[in-house]
Protein backbone atom coordinates (compact mmCIF):
# COMPACT_ATOMS: atom_id res chain seq x y z
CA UNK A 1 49.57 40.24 407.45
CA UNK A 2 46.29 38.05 406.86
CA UNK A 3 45.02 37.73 403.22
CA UNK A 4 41.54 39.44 403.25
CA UNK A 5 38.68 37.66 401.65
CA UNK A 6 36.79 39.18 399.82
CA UNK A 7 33.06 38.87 398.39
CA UNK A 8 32.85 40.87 395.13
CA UNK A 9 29.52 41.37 393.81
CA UNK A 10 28.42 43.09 390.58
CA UNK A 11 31.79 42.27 389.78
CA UNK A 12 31.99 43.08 386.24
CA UNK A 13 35.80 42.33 384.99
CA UNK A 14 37.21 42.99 388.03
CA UNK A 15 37.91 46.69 388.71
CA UNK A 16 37.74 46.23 392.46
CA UNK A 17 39.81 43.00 392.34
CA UNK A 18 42.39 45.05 390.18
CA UNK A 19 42.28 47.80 393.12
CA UNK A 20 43.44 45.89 395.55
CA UNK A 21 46.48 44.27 393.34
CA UNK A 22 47.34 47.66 392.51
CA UNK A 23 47.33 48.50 396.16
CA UNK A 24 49.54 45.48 396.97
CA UNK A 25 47.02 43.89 399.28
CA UNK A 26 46.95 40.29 399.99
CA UNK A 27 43.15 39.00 398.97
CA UNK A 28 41.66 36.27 398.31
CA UNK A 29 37.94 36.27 396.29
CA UNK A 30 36.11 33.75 398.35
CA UNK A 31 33.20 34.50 395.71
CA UNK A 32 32.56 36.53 392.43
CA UNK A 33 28.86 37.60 391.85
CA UNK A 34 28.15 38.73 388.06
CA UNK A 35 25.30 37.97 385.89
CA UNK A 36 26.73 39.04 382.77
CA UNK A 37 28.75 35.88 381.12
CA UNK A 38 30.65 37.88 378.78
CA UNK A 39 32.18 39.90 381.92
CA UNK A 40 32.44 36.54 384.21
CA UNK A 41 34.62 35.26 380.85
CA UNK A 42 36.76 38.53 380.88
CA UNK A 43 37.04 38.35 384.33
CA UNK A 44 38.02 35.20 384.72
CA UNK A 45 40.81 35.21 381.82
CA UNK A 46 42.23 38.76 383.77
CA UNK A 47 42.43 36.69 386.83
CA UNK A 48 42.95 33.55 386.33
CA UNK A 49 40.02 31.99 388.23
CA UNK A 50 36.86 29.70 387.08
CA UNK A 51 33.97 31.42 388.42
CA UNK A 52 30.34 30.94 387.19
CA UNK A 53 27.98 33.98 386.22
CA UNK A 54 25.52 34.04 389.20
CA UNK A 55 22.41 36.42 389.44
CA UNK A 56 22.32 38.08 392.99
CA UNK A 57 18.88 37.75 393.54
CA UNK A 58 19.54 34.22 393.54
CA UNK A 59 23.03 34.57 395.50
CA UNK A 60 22.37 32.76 399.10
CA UNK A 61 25.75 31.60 400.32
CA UNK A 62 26.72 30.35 403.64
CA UNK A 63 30.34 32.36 403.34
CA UNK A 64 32.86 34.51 405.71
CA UNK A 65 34.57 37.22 404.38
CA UNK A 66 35.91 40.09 405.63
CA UNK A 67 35.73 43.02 402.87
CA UNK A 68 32.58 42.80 400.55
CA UNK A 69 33.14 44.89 397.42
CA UNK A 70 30.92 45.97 394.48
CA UNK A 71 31.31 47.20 391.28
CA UNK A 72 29.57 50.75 389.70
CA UNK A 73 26.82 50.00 387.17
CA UNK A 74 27.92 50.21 383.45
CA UNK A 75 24.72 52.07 382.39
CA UNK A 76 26.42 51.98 378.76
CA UNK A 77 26.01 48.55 378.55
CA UNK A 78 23.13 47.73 381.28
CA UNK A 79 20.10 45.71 380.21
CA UNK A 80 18.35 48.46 382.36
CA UNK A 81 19.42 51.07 380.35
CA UNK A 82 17.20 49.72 377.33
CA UNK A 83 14.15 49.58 378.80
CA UNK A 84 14.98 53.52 379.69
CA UNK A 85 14.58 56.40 377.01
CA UNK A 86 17.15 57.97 378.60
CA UNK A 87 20.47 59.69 376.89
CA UNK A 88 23.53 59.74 377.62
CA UNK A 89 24.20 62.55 375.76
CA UNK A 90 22.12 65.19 376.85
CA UNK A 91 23.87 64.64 380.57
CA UNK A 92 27.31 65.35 378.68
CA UNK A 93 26.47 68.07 376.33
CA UNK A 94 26.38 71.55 377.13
């Protein structure tokens, strides 16, 4: 079988990366999109790779791929989330 690249945006550490592993697919990340430096550090220890954090509103690559992935948003840890009043607890308390 053909490795699958793979475009993985809003990548975070690499949950969708470690999906595929896990599934025993053969991938290749042609490109890693994450803003966060802490996560593109963490990801790139996990797996090995050099990748830069990139912000996707500035993301305009020329590249073929043939699965294009994307991470959930950590609203825990979101810059978005502080500039919210919003609490997580009253969505997990009864």
């Amino acid at each position: 079988m053909q490795e699958i690249r793979v475009l993985e945006l809003f990548g975070g550490i690499g949950a969708c990366t470690k999906a595929l592993k896990k599934l025993g697919i053969e991938f290749k990340v042609i490109d890693y999109v994450e803003i966060n430096k802490h996560a593109v550090n963490s990801y790139n220890a996990i797996n090995n790779t050099n990748f830069e954090p990139q912000d996707i509103l500035q993301w305009d690559k020329d590249v073929e791929v043939d699965l294009i992935m994307h991470g959930s948003p950590c609203t825990n840890f979101s810059m978005a989330r502080k500039t919210r009043r919003w609490r997580w607890r009253k969505w997990n308390s009864k």
